[in-house]
C-alpha atoms as a PDB file:
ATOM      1  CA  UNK A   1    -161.435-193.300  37.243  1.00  0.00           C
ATOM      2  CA  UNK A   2    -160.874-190.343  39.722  1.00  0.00           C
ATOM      3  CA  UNK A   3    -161.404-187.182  37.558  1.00  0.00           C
ATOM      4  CA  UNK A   4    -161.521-183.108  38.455  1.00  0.00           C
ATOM      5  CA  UNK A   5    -162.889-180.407  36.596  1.00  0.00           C
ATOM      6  CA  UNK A   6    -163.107-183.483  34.147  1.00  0.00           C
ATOM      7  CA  UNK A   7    -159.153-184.100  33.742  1.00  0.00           C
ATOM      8  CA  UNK A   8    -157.523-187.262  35.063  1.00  0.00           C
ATOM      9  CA  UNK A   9    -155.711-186.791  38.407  1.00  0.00           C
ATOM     10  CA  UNK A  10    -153.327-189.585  39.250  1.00  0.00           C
ATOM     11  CA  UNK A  11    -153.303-190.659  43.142  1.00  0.00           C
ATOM     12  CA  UNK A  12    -150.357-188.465  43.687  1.00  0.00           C
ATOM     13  CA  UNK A  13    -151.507-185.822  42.059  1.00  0.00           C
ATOM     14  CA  UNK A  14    -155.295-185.954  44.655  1.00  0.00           C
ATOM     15  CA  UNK A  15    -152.329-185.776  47.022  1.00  0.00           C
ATOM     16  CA  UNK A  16    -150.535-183.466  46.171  1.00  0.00           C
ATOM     17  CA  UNK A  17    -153.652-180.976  45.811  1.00  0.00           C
ATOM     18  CA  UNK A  18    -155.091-181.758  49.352  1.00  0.00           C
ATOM     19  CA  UNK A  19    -151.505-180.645  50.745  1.00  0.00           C
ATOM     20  CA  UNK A  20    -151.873-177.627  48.787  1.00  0.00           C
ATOM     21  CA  UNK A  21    -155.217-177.205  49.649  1.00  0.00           C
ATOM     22  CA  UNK A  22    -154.433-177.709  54.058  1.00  0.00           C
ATOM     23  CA  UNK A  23    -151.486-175.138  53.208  1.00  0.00           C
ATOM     24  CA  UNK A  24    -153.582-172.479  51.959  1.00  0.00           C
ATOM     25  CA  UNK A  25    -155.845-173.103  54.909  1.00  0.00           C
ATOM     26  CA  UNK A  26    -153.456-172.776  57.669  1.00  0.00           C
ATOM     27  CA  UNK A  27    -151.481-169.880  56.348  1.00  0.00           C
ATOM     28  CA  UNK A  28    -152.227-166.807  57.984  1.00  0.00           C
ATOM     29  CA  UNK A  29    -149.635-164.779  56.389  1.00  0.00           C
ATOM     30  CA  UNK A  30    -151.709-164.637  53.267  1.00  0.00           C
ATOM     31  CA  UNK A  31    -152.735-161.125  52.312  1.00  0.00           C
ATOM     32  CA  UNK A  32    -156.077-160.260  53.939  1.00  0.00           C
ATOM     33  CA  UNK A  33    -157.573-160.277  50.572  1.00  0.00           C
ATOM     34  CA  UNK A  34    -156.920-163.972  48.885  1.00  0.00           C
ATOM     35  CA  UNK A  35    -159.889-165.651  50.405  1.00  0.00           C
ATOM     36  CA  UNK A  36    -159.350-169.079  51.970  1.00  0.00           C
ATOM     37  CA  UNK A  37    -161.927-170.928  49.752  1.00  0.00           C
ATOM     38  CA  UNK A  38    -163.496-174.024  50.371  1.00  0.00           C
ATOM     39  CA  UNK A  39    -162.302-177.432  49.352  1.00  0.00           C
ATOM     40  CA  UNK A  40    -165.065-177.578  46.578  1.00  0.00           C
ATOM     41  CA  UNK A  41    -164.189-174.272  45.601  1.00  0.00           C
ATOM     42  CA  UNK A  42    -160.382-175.114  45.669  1.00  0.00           C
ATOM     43  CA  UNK A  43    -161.094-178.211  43.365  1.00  0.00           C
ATOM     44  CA  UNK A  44    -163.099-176.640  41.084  1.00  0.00           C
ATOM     45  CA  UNK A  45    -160.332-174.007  40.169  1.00  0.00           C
ATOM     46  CA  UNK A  46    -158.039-176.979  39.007  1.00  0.00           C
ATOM     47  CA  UNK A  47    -157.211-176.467  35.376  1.00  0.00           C
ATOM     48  CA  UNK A  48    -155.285-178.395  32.466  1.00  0.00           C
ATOM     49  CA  UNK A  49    -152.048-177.244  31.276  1.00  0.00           C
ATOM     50  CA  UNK A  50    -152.377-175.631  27.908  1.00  0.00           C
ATOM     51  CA  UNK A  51    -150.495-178.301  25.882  1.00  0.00           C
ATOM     52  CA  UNK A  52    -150.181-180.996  28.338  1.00  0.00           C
ATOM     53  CA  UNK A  53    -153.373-182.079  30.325  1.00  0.00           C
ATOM     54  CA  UNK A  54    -151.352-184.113  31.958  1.00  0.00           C
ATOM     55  CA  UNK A  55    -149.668-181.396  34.060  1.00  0.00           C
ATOM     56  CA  UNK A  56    -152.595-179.702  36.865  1.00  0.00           C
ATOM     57  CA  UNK A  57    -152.590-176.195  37.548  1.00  0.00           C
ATOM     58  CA  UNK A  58    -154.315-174.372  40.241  1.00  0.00           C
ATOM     59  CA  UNK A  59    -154.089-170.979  41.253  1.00  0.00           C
ATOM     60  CA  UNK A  60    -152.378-170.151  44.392  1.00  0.00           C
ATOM     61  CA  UNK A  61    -151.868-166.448  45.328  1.00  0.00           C
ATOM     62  CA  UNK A  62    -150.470-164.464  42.741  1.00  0.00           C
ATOM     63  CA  UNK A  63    -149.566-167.353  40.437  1.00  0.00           C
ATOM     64  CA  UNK A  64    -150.108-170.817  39.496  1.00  0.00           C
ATOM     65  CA  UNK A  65    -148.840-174.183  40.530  1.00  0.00           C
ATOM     66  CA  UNK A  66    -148.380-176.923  38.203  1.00  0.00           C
ATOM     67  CA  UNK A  67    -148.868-180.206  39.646  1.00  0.00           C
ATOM     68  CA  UNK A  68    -146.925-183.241  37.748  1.00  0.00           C
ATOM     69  CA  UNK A  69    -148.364-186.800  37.669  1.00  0.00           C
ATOM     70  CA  UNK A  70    -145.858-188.161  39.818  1.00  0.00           C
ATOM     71  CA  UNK A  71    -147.193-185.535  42.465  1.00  0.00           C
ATOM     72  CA  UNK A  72    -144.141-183.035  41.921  1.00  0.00           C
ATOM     73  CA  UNK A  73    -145.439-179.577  42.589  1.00  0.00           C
ATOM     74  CA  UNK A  74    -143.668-176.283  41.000  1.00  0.00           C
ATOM     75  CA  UNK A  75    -145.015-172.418  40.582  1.00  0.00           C
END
């Protein structure tokens, strides 16, 4: 079973966090001081949402995305 940070990630949700991920990489109109971190580093930020593991959430910026199982993606 594919598991992060020791929560479930569906297939769509691996996907969704690799877009993520190559977004934050290629976006150079991030302030100069949110570090571009590595994809290890990226992963291992991944959290549950309080009340519904279900939901991922990874810090991007100044706030947090929530990643759905079904891939869906929303700050």
């Amino acid at each position: 079973m594919p598991y992060i940070n020791g929560l479930f990630a569906t297939q769509a949700q691996r996907l969704a966090l690799k877009q993520t991920f190559k977004f934050i990489q290629k976006n150079d109109d991030a302030p100069y001081h949110f570090a571009k971190p590595s994809y290890r580093e990226f992963l291992g930020s991944v959290q549950g949402m309080i009340g519904d593991r279900s939901c991922l959430m990874v810090p991007f910026y100044n706030t947090w995305l929530g990643i759905e199982p079904d891939g869906y993606t929303h700050s």
